[in-house]
C-alpha atoms as a PDB file:
ATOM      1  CA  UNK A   1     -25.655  46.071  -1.536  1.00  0.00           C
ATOM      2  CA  UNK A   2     -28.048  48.446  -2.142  1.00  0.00           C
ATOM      3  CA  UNK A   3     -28.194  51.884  -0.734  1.00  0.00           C
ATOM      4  CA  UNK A   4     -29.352  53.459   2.389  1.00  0.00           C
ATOM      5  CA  UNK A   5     -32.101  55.245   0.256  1.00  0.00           C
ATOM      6  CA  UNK A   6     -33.224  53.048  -1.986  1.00  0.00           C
ATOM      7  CA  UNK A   7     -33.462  50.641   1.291  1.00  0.00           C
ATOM      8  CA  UNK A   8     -35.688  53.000   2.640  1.00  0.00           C
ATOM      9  CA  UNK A   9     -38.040  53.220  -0.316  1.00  0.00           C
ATOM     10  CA  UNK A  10     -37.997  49.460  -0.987  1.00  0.00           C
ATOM     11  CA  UNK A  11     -39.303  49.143   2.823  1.00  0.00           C
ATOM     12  CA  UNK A  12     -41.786  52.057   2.550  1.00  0.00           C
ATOM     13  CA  UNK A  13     -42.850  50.427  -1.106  1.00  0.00           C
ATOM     14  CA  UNK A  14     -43.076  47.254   1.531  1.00  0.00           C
ATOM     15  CA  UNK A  15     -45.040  49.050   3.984  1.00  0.00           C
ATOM     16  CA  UNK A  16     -47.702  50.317   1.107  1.00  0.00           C
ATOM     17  CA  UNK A  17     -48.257  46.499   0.219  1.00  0.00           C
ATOM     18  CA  UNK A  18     -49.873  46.018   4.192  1.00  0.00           C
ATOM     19  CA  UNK A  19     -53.937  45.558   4.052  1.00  0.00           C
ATOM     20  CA  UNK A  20     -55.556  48.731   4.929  1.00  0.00           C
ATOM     21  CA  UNK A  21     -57.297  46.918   7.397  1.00  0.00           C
ATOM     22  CA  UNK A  22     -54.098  45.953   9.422  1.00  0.00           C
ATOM     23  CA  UNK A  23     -52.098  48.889   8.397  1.00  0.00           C
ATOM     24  CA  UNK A  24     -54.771  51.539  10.884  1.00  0.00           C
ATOM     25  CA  UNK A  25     -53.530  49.655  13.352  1.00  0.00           C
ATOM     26  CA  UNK A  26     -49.610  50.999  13.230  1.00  0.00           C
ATOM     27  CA  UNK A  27     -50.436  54.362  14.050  1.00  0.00           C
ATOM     28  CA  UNK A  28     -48.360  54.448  17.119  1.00  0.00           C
ATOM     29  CA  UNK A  29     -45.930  52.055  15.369  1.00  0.00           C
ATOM     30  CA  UNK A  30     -42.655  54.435  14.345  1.00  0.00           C
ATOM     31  CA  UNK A  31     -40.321  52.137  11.292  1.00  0.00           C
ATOM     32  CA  UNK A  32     -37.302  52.800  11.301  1.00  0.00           C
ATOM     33  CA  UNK A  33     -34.096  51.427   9.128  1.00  0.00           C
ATOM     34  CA  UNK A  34     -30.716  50.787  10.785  1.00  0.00           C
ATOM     35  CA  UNK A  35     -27.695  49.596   8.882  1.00  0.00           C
ATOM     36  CA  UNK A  36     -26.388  46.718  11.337  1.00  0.00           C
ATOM     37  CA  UNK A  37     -28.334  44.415  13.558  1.00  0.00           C
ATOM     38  CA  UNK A  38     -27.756  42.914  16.934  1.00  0.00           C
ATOM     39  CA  UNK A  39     -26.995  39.207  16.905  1.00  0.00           C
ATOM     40  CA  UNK A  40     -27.832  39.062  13.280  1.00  0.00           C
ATOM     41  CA  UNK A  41     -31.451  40.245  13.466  1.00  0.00           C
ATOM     42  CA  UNK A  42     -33.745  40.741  10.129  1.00  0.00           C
ATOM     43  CA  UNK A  43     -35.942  43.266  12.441  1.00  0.00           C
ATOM     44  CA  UNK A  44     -37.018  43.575  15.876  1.00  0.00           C
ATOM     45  CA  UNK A  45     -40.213  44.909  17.093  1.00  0.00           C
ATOM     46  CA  UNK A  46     -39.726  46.841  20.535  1.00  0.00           C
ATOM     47  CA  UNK A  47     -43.150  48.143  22.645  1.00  0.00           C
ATOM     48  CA  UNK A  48     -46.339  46.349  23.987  1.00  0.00           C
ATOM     49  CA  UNK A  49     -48.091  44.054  21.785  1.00  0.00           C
ATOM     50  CA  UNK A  50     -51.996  45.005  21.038  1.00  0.00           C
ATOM     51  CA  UNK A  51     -53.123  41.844  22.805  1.00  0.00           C
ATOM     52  CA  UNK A  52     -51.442  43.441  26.183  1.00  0.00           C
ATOM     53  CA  UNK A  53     -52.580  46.636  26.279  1.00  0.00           C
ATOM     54  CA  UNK A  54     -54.630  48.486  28.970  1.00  0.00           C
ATOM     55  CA  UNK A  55     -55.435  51.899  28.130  1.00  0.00           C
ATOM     56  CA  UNK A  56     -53.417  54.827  29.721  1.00  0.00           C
ATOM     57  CA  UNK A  57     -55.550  57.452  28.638  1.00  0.00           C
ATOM     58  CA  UNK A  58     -53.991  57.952  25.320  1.00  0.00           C
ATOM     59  CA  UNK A  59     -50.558  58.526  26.768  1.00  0.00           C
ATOM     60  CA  UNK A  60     -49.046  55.321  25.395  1.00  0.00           C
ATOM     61  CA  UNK A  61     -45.457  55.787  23.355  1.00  0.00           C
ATOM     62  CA  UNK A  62     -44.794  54.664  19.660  1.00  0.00           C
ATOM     63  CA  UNK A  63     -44.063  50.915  18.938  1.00  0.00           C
ATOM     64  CA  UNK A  64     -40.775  50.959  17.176  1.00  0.00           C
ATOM     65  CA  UNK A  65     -40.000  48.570  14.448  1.00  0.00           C
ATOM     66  CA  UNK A  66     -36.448  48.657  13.138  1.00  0.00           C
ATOM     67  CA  UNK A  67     -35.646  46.637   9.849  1.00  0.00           C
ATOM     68  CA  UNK A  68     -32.122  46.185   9.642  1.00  0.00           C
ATOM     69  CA  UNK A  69     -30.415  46.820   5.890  1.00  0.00           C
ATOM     70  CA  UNK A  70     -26.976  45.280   6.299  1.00  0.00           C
ATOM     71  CA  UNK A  71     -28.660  41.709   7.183  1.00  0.00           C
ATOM     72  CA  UNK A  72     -31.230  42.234   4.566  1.00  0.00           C
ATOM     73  CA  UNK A  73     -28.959  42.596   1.566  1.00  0.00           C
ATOM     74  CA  UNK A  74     -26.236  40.140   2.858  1.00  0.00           C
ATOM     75  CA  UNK A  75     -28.567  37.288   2.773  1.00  0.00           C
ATOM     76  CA  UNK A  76     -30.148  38.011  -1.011  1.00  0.00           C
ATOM     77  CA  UNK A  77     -29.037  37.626  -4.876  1.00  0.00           C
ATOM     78  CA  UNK A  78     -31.159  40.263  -6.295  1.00  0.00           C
ATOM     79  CA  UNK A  79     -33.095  43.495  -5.612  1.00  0.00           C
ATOM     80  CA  UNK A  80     -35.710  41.072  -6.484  1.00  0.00           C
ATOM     81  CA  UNK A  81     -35.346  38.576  -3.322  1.00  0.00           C
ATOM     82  CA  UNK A  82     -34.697  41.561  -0.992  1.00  0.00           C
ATOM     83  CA  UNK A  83     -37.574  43.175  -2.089  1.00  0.00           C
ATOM     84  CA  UNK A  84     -39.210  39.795  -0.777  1.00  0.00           C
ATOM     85  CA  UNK A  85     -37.573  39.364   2.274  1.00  0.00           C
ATOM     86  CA  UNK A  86     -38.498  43.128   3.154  1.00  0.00           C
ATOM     87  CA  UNK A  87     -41.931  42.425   3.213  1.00  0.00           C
ATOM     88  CA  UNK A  88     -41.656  39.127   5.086  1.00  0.00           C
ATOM     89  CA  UNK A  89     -39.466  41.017   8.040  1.00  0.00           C
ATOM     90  CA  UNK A  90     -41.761  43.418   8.069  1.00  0.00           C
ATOM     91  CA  UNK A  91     -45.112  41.145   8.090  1.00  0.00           C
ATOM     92  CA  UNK A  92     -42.758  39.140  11.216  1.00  0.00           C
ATOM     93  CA  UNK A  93     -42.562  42.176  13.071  1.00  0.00           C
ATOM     94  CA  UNK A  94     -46.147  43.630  12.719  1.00  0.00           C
ATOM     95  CA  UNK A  95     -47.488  39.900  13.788  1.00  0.00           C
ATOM     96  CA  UNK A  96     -45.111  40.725  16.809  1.00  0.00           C
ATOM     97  CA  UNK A  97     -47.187  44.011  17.190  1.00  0.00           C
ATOM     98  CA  UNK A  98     -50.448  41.846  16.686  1.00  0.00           C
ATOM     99  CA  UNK A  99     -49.282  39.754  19.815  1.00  0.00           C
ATOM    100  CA  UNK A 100     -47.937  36.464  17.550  1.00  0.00           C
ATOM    101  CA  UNK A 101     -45.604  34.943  18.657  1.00  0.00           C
ATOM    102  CA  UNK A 102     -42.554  33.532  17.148  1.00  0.00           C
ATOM    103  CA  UNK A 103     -43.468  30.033  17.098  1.00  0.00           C
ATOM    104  CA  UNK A 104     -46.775  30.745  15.202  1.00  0.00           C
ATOM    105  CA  UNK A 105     -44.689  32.476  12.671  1.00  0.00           C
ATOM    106  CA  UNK A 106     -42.712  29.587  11.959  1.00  0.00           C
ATOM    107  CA  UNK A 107     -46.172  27.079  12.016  1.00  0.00           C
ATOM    108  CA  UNK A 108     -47.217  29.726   9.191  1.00  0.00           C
ATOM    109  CA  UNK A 109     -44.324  30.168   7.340  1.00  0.00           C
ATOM    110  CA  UNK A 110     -43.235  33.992   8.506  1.00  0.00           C
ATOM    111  CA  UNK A 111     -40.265  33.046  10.591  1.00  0.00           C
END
């Protein structure tokens, strides 16, 4: 399993890898690593999707997106496949941001 920092640099690497044109879009979005999961979550996404907003005169809180580490590295071989599965949690839970929802992942391939 790999470390708590290198984790956190494989997801920011992860993060750099997001189209510029999505990626303005996270500005409120805070990403955050935890080392366990709830009920064996990859990540969760926790705020109000784009496609629901109403604007509250710029007083709207972060978005959090938590990618969880333990998870992660349980389910790969290599630094190699969790580099992968990184960027795939973290493309799931920026679609979830985006206002797709989990059944459109799956159609795609993302879930």
């Amino acid at each position: 399993m790999v470390s708590r920092h290198r984790f956190e640099a494989l997801v920011a690497d992860a993060l750099d890898e997001i189209p510029e044109e999505l990626a303005r879009f996270l500005e409120n979005v805070a990403i955050v690593v935890a080392d366990d999961s709830p009920e064996g979550l990859l990540g969760l996404y926790e705020g109000t999707p784009l496609t629901e907003r109403y604007d509250y005169g710029g007083l709207q809180m972060p978005d959090r997106i938590t990618i969880f580490r333990r998870p992660l590295c349980e389910m790969t071989v290599s630094e190699e496949d969790l580099v992968e599965e990184i960027y795939v949690t973290i493309v799931h839970e920026v679609a979830h941001h985006f206002g797709i929802e989990d059944d459109t992942l799956e159609e795609r391939g993302w879930a």
